[in-house]
N, C-alpha and C. Protein backbone atom coordinates (compact mmCIF):
# COMPACT_ATOMS: atom_id res chain seq x y z
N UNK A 1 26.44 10.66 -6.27
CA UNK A 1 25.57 10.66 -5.11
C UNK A 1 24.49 11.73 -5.17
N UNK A 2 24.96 13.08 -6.11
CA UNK A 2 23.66 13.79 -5.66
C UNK A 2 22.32 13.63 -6.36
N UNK A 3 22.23 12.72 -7.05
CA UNK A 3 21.26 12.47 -7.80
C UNK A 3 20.38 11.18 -7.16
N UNK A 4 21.03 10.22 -6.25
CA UNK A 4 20.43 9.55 -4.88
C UNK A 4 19.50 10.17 -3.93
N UNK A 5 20.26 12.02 -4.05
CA UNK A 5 19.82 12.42 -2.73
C UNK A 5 18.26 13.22 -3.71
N UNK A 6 18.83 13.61 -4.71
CA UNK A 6 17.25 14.23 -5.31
C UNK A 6 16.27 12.86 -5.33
N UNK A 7 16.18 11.89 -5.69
CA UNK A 7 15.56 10.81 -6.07
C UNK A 7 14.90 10.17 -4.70
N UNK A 8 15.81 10.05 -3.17
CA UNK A 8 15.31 9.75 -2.22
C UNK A 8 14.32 10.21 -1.63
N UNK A 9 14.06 11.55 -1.83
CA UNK A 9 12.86 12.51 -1.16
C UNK A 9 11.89 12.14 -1.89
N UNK A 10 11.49 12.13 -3.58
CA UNK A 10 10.89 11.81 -4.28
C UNK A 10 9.85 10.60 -4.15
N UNK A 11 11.08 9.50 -3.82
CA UNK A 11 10.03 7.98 -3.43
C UNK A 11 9.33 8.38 -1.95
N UNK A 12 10.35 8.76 -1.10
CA UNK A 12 9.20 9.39 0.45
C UNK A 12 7.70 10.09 -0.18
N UNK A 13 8.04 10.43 -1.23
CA UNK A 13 6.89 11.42 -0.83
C UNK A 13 5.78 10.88 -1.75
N UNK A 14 6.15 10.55 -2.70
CA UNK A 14 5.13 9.26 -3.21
C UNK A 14 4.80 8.05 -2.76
N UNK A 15 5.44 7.22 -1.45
CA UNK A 15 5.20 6.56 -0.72
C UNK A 15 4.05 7.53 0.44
N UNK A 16 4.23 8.58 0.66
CA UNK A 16 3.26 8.97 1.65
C UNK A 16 2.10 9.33 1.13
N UNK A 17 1.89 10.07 0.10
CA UNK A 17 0.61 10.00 -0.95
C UNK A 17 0.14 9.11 -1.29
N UNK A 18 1.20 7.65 -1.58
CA UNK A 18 0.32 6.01 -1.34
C UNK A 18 -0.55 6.02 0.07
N UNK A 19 0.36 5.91 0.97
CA UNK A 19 -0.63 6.07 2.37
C UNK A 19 -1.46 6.64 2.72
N UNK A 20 -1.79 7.94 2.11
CA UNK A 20 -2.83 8.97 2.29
C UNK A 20 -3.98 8.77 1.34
N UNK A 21 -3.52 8.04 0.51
CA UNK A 21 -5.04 7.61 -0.70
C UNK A 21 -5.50 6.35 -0.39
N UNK A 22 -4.79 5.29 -0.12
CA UNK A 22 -5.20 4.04 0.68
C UNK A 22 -5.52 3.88 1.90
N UNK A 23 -4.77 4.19 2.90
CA UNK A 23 -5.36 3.91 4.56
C UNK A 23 -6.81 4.60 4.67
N UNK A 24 -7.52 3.43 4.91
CA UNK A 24 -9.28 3.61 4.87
C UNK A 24 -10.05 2.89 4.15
N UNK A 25 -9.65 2.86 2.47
CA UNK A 25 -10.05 2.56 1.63
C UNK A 25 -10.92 1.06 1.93
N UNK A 26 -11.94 0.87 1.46
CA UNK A 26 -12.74 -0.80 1.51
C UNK A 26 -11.94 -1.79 0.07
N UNK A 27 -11.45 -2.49 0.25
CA UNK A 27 -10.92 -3.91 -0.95
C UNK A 27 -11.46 -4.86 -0.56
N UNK A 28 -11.15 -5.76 -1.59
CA UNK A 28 -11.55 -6.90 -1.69
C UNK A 28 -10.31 -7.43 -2.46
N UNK A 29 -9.59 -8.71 -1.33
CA UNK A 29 -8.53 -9.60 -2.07
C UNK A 29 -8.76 -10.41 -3.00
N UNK A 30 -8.02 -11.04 -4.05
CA UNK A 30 -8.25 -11.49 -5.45
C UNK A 30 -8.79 -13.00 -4.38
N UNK A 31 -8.34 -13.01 -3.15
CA UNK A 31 -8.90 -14.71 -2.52
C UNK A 31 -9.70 -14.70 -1.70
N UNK A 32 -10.75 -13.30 -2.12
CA UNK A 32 -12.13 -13.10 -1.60
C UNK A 32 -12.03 -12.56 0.25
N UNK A 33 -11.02 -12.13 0.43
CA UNK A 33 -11.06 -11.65 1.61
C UNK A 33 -11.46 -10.01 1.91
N UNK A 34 -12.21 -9.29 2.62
CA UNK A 34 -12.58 -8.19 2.19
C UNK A 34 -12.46 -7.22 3.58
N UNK A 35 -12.31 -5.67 3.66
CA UNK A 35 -12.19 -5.10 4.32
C UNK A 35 -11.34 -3.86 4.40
N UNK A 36 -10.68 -3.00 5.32
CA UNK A 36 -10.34 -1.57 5.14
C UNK A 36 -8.53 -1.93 5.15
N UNK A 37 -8.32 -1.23 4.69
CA UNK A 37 -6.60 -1.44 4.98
C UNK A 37 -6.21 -0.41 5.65
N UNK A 38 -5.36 -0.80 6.53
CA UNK A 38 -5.03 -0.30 7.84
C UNK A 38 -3.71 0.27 7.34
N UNK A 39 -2.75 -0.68 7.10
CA UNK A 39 -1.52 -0.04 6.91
C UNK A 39 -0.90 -0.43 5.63
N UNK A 40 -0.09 0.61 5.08
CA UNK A 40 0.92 0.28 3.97
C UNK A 40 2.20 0.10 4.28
N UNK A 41 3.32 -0.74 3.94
CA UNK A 41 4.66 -0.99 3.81
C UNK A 41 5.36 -0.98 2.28
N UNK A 42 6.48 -0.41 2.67
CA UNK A 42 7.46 -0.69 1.08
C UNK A 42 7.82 -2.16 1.53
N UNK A 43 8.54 -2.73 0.50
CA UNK A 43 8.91 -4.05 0.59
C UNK A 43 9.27 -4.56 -0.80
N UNK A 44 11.08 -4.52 -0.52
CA UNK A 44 12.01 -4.17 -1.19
C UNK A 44 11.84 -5.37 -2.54
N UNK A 45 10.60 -6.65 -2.45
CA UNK A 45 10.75 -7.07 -3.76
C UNK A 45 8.55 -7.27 -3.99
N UNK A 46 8.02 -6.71 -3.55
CA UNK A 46 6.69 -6.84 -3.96
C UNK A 46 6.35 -5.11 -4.15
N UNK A 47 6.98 -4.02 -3.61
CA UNK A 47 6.37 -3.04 -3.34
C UNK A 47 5.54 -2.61 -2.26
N UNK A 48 4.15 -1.94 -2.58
CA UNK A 48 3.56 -1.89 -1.76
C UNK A 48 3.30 -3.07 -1.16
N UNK A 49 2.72 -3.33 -0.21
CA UNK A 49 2.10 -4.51 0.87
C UNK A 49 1.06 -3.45 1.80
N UNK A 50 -0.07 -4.20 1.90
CA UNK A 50 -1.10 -3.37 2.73
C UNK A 50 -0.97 -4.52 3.91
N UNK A 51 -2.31 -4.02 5.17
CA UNK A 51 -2.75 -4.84 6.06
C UNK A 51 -3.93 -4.52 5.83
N UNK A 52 -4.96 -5.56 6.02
CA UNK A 52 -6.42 -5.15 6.05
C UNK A 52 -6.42 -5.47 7.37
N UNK A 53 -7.61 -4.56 8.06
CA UNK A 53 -8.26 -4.88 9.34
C UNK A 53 -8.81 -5.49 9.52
N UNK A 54 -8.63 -6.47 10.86
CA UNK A 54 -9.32 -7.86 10.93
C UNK A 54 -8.76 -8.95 10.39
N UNK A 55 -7.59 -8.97 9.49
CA UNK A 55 -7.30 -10.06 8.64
C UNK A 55 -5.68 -10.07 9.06
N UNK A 56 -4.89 -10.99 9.19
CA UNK A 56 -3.84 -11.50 9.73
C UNK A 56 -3.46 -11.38 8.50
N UNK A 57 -1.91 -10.80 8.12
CA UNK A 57 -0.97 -10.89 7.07
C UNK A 57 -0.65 -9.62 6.45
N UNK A 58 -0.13 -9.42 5.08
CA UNK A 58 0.40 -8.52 4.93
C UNK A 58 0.28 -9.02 3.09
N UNK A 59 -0.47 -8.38 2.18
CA UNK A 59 -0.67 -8.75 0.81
C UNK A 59 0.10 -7.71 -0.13
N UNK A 60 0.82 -7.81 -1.06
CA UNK A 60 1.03 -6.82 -2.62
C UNK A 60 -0.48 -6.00 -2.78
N UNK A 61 0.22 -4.98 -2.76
CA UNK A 61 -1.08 -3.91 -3.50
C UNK A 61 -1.63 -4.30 -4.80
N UNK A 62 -1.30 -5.31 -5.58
CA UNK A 62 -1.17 -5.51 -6.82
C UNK A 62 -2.81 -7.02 -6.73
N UNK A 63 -3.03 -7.17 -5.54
CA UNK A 63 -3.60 -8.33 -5.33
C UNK A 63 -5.24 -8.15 -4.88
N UNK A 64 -5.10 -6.47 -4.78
CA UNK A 64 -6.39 -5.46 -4.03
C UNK A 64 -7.58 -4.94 -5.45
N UNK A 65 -8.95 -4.84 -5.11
CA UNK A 65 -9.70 -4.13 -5.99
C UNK A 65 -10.16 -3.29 -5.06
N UNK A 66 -10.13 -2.08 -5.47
CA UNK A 66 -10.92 -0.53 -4.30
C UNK A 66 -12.01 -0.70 -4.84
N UNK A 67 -13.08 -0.82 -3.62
CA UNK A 67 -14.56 -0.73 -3.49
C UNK A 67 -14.91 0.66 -3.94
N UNK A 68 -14.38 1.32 -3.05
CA UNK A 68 -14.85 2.77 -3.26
C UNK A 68 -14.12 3.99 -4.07
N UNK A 69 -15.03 4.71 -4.82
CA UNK A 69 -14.46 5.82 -5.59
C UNK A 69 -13.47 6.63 -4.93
């Protein structure tokens, strides 16, 4: 177990540095949908999942191009 407990803080905190470099960011979905992403989720078989603003759903980070530097 104690090697769960080193490893658990680890993904928190690289999950929150995901959130802190993405929430804002401008994309564009691979199915031409475009805009800021609002929120990030884990999601235990795609990973990340964003929300863009304005747009209904919830996409894989894997599906995003960042507009901006």
């Amino acid at each position: 177990m104690p090697s769960v407990n080193r490893r658990a803080p680890k993904i928190l905190k690289e999950y929150g540095e995901a959130q802190a470099e993405l929430i804002g960011k401008a994309v564009v979905l691979t199915d031409g949908k475009a805009g800021t992403i609002e929120y990030v989720w884990l999601d235990e078989l795609h990973g990340l999942r964003i929300s863009i603003k304005g747009h209904d759903g919830r996409w894989p980070v894997s599906t995003i191009k960042i507009t901006e530097n």
